[in-house]
Protein backbone atom coordinates (compact mmCIF):
# COMPACT_ATOMS: atom_id res chain seq x y z
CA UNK A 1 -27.86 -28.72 54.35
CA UNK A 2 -25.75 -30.57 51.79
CA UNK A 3 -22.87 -32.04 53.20
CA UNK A 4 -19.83 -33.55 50.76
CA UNK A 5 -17.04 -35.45 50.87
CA UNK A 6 -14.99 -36.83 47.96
CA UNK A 7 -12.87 -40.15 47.75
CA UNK A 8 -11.48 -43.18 45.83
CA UNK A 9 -14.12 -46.03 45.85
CA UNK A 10 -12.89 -49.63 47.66
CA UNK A 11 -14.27 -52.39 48.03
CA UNK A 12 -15.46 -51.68 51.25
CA UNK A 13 -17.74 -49.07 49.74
CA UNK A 14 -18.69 -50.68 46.98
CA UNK A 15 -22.14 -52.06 47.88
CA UNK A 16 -22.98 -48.76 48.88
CA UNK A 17 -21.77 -47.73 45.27
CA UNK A 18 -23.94 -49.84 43.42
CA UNK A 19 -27.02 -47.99 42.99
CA UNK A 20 -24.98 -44.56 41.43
CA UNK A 21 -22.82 -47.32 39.07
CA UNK A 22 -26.59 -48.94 38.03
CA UNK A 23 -28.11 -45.97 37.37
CA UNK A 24 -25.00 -44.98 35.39
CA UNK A 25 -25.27 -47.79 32.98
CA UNK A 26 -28.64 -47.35 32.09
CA UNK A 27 -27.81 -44.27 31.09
CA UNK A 28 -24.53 -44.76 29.47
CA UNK A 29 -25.85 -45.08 25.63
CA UNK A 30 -28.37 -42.00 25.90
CA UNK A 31 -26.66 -39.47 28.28
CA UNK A 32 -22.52 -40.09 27.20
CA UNK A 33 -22.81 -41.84 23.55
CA UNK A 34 -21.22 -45.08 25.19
CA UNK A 35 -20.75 -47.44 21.75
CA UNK A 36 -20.37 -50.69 24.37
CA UNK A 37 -21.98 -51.95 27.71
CA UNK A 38 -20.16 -50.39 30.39
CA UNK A 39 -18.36 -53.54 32.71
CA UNK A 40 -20.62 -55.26 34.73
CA UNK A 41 -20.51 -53.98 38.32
CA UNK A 42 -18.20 -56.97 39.56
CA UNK A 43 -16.09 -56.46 37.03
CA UNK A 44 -15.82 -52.53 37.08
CA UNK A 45 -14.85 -53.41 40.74
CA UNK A 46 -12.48 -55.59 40.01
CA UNK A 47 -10.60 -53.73 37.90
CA UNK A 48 -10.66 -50.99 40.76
CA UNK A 49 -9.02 -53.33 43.15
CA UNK A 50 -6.25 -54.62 40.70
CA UNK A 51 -5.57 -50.57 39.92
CA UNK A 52 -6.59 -51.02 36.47
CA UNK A 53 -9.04 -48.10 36.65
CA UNK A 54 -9.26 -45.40 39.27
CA UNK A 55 -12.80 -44.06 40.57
CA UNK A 56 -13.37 -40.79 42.85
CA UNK A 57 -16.75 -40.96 44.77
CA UNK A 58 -18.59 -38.02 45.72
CA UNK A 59 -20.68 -38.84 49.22
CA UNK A 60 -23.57 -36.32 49.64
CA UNK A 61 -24.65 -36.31 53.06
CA UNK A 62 -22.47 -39.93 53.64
CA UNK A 63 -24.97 -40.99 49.99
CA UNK A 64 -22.78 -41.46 46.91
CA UNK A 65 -24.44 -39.37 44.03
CA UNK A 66 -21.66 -38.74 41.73
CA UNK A 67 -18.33 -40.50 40.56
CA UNK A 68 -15.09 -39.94 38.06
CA UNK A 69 -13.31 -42.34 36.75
CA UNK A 70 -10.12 -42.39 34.61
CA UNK A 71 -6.70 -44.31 34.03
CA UNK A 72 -3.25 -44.09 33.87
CA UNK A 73 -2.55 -47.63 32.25
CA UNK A 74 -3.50 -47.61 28.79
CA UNK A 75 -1.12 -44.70 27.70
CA UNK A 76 1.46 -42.16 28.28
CA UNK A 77 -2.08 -39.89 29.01
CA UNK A 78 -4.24 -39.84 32.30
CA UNK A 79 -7.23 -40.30 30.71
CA UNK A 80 -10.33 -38.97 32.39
CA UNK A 81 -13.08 -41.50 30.81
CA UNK A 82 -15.95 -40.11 32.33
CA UNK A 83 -18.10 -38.09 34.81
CA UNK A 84 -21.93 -38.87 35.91
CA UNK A 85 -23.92 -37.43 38.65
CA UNK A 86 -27.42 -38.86 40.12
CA UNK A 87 -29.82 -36.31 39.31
CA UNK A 88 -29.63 -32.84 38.00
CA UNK A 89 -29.35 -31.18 41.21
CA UNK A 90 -26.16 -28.87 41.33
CA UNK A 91 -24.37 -30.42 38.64
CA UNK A 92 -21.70 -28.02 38.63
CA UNK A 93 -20.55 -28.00 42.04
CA UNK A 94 -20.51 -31.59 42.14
CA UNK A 95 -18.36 -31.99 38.57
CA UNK A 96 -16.35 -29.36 40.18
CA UNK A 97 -15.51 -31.51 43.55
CA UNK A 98 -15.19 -34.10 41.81
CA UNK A 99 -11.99 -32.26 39.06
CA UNK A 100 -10.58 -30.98 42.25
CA UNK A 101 -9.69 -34.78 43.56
CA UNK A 102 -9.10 -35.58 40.45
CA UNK A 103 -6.21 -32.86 40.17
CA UNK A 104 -4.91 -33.42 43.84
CA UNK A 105 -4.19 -37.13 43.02
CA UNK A 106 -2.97 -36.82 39.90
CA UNK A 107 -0.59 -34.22 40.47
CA UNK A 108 2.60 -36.15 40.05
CA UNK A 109 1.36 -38.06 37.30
CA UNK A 110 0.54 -34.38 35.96
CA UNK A 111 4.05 -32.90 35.79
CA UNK A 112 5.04 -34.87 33.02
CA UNK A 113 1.50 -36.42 31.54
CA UNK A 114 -1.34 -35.06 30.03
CA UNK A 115 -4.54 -35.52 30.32
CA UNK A 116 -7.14 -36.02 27.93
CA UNK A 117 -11.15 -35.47 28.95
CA UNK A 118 -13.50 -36.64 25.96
CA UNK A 119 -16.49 -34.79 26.86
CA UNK A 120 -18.99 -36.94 25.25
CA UNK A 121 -23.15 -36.64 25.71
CA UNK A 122 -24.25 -34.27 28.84
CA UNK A 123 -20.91 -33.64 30.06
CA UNK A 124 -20.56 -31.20 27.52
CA UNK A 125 -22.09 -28.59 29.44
CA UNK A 126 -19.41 -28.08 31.63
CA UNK A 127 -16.96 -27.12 28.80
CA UNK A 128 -17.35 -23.68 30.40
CA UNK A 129 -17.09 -24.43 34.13
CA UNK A 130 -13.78 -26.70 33.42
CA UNK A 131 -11.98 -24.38 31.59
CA UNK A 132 -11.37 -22.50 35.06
CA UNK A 133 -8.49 -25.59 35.64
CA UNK A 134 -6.59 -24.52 32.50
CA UNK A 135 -8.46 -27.17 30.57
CA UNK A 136 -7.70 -26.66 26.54
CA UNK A 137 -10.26 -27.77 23.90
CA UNK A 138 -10.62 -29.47 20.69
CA UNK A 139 -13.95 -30.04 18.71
CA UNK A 140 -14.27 -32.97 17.16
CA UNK A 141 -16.63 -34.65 15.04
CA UNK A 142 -17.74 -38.38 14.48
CA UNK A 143 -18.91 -39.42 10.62
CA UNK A 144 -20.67 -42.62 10.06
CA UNK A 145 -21.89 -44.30 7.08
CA UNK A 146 -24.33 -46.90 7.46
CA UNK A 147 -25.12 -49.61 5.55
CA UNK A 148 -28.27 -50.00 3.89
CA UNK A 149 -28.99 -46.16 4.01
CA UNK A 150 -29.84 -45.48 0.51
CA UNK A 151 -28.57 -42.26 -0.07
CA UNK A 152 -24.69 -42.95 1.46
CA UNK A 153 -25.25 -46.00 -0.83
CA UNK A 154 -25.86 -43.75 -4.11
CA UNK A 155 -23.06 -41.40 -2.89
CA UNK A 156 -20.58 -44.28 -2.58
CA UNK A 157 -21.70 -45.60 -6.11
CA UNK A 158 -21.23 -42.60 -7.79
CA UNK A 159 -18.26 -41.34 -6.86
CA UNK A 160 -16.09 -39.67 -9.25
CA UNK A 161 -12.57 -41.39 -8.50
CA UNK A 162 -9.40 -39.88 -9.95
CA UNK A 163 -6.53 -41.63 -11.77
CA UNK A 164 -4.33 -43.38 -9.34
CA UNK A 165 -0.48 -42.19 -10.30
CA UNK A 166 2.44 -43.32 -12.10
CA UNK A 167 3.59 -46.83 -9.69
CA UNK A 168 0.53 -45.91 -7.73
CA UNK A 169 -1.52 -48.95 -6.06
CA UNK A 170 -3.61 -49.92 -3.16
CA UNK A 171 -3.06 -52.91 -1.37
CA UNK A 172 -4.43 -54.55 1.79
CA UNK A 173 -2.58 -54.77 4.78
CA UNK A 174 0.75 -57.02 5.13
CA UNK A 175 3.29 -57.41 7.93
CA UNK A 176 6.16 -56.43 6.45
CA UNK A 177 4.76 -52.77 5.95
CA UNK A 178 4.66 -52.15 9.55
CA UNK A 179 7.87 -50.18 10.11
CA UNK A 180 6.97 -47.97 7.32
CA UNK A 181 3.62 -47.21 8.59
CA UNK A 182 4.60 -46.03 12.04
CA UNK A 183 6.82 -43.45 10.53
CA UNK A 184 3.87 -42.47 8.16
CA UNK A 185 1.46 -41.93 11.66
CA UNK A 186 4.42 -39.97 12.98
CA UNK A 187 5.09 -37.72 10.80
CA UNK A 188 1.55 -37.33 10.47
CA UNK A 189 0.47 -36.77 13.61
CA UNK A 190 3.68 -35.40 15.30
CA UNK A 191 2.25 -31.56 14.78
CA UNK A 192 -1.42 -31.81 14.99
CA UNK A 193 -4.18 -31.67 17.18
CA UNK A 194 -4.07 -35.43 18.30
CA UNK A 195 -0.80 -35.08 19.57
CA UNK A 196 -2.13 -32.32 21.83
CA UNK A 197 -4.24 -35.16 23.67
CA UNK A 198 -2.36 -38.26 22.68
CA UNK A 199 1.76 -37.36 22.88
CA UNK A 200 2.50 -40.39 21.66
CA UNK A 201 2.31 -39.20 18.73
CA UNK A 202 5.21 -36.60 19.28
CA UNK A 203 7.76 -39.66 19.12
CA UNK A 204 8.46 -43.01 17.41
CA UNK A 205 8.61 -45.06 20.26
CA UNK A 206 5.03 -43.82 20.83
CA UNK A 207 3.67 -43.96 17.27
CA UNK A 208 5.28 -47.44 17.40
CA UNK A 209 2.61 -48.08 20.28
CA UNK A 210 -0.47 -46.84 19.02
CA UNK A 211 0.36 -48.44 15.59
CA UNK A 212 0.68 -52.16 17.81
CA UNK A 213 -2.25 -51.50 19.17
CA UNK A 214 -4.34 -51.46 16.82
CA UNK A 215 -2.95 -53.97 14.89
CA UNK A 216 -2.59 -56.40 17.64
CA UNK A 217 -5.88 -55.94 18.74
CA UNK A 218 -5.81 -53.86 21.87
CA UNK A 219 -8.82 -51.15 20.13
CA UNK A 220 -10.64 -53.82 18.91
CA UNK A 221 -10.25 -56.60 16.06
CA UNK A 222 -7.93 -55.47 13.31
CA UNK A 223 -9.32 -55.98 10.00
CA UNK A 224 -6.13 -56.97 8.29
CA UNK A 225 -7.91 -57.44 4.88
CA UNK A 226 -9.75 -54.05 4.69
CA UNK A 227 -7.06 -52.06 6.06
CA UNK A 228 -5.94 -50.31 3.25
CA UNK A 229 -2.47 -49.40 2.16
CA UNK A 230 -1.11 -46.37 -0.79
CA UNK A 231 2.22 -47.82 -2.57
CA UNK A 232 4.58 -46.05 -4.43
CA UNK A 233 6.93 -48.40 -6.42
CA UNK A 234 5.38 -51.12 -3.76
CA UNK A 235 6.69 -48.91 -0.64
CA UNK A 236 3.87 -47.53 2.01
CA UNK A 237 2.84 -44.27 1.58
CA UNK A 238 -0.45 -44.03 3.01
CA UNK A 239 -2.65 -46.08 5.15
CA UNK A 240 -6.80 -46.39 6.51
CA UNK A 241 -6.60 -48.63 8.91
CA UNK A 242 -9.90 -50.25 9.81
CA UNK A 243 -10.91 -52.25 12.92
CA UNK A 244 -14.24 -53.49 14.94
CA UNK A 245 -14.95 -52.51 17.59
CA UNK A 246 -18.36 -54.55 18.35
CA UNK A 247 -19.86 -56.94 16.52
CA UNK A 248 -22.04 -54.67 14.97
CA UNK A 249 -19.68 -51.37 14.99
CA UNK A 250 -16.49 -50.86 12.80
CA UNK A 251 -14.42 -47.87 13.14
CA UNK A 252 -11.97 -46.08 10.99
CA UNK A 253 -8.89 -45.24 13.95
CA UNK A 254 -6.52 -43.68 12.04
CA UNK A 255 -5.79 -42.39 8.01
CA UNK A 256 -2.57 -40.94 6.89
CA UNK A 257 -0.44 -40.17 3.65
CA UNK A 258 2.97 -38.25 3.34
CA UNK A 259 2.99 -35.10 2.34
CA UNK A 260 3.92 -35.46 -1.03
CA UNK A 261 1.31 -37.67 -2.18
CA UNK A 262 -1.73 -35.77 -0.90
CA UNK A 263 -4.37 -33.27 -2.30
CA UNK A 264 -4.43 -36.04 -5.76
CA UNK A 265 -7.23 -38.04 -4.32
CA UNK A 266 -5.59 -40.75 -2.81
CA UNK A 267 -7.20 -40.80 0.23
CA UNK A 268 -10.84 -41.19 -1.34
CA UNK A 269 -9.45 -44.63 -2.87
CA UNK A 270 -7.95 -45.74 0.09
CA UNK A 271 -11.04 -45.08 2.15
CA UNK A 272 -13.41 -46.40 -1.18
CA UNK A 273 -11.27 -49.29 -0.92
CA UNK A 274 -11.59 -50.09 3.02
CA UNK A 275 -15.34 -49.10 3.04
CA UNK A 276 -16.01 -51.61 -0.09
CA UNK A 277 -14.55 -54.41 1.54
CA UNK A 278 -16.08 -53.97 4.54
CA UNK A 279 -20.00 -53.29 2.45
CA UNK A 280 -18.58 -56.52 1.06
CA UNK A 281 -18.77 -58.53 4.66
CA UNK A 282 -21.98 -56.73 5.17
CA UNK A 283 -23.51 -58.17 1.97
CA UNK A 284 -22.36 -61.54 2.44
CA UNK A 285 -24.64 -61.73 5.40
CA UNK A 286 -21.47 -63.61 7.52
CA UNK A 287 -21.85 -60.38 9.84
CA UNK A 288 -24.22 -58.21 11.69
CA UNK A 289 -22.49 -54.78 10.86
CA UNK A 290 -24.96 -51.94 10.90
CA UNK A 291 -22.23 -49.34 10.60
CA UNK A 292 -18.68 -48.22 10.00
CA UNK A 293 -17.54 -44.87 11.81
CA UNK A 294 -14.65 -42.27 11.91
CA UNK A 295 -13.81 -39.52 14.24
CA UNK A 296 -11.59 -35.89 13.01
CA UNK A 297 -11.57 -32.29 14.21
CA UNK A 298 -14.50 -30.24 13.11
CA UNK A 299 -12.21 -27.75 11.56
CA UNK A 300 -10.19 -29.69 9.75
CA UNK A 301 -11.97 -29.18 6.36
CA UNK A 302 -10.38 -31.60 4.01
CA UNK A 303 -11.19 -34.03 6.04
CA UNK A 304 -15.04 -33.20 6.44
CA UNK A 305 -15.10 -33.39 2.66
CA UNK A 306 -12.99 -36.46 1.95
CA UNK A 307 -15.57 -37.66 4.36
CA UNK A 308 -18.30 -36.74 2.81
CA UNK A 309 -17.58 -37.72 -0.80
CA UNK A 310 -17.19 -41.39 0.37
CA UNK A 311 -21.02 -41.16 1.74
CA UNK A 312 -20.08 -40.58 5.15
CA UNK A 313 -22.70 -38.71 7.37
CA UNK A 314 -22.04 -36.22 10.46
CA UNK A 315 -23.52 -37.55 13.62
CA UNK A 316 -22.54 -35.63 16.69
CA UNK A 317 -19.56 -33.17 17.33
CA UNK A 318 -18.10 -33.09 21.02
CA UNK A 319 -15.20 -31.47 23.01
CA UNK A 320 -12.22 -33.18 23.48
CA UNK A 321 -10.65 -31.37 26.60
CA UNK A 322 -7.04 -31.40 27.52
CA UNK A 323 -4.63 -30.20 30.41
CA UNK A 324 -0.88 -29.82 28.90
CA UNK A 325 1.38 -31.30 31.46
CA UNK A 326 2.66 -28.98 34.33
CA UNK A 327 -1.08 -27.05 34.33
């Protein structure tokens, strides 16, 4: 008869725990999409211990065989990074044990945060089953255009650009536009999606964050020259920001343009822009990039095709649960 108990992983335990974490990272790429190694086991365990990241064990029959792990540190959201079970046997159950801990020791943190579950790979199929804890869900899509692939290369090369406005540029990224851009992101973002699962975007002070962030390196290595910036009589109005976040990956984390410069095609130069001079490091041969990728919500339409006309390709789509604060 199964027997199980769930708790936070210590040290103590975390020999014991090394077999489930192994088995975990060699399935980390295939099963959940992972885009980097997972930490080394030390490390993970170390970042346990110093409260960076917070693990919940489940013991079956005193034998660990599945784990959650999510944190409260990086921003105003718990996020729930992940859930992985040894084996296939009773899947649910054990996902569902595992939520329940999850909930009971984050309910504080709960009352004012939210928290954000991107249900990448396998755990997809317990969209259903988690939606019985007043989970909310988002689809969301990733686009990637890799270079070398011949056809994304003949859609690039042909694309039919409009005629950038009246004191219209595009520049790369400078310091001094900073300020500007984190009210761009806000007013952005404020009313969307994203700020369903990321509320920083609902104020300035947390725009202000995410914008640092990513500049400063906390995502992954800004790439100052091929972010790309929309001027209007040389003051921001748009942005792609662009970033890597391996050696061989760079990502697209965030595009935005005020209101009353879209639906002209602005957003196609920007992104022409940012994806040329990135093709351009690729070409040189001073880097091993083998892709640059972007993520946005399956329904948001303009987006798909703004995508698409660049010579972007859709990958995967996942859910992107959330639990508003107080649920």
């Amino acid at each position: 008869m199964q027997e199980y108990k769930v708790e936070s992983l210590t040290r103590e335990k975390s020999l014991f725990f090394k077999g489930l974490y192994a088995d975990f990272v060699s399935n980390a790429f295939s099963n959940y999409r992972f885009e980097l190694p997972p930490l080394p086991f030390d490390e993970f365990i170390d970042a346990v211990e110093q409260n960076i990241i917070k693990c919940i064990v489940l013991y079956e029959n005193e034998f660990p065989t599945a784990f959650l792990v999510y944190t409260t540190s990086i921003s105003e959201s718990i996020e729930l990074n992940m859930i992985h079970c040894l084996g296939d046997e009773d899947l649910i159950n054990k996902r569902k044990k595992l939520i329940e801990k999850f909930l009971e020791d984050t309910q504080e943190e709960r009352k004012r945060a939210v928290v954000c579950y991107p249900m990448m790979g396998s755990q997809g199929d317990f969209t259903g089953d988690i939606a019985h804890f007043g989970f909310d869900f988002i689809g969301l899509v990733v686009f990637r255009y890799i270079f070398g692939n011949e056809q994304s290369d003949i859609v690039y090369e042909n694309m039919d650009m409009s005629q950038l406005g009246y004191h219209i540029k595009v520049a790369p990224w400078d310091e001094s536009y900073r300020k500007d851009i984190i009210k761009i992101i806000h007013n952005n973002f404020k009313d969307t999606s994203d700020a369903l699962f990321d509320t920083r975007f609902r104020s300035m002070q947390g725009t202000e964050d995410i914008v640092n962030k990513i500049v400063d390196g906390v995502y992954g290595e800004f790439l100052k020259d091929a972010t790309s910036v929309l001027l209007h009589m040389d003051k921001p109005v748009g942005i792609v920001f662009a970033n890597l976040t391996t050696k061989q990956i760079a990502n697209i984390p965030l595009v935005a343009i005020n209101r009353d410069f879209r639906g002209k095609g602005y957003s196609v130069h920007l992104l022409n822009r940012t994806l040329g001079i990135i093709k351009g490091y690729v070409s040189t041969g001073n880097c091993s990039l083998t892709e640059l990728n972007v993520t946005t919500e399956t329904d948001n339409y303009g987006a798909v095709k703004m995508y698409r006309t660049v010579g972007f390709k859709e990958d995967y789509n996942y859910t992107q649960a959330y639990l508003s604060p107080g649920k």
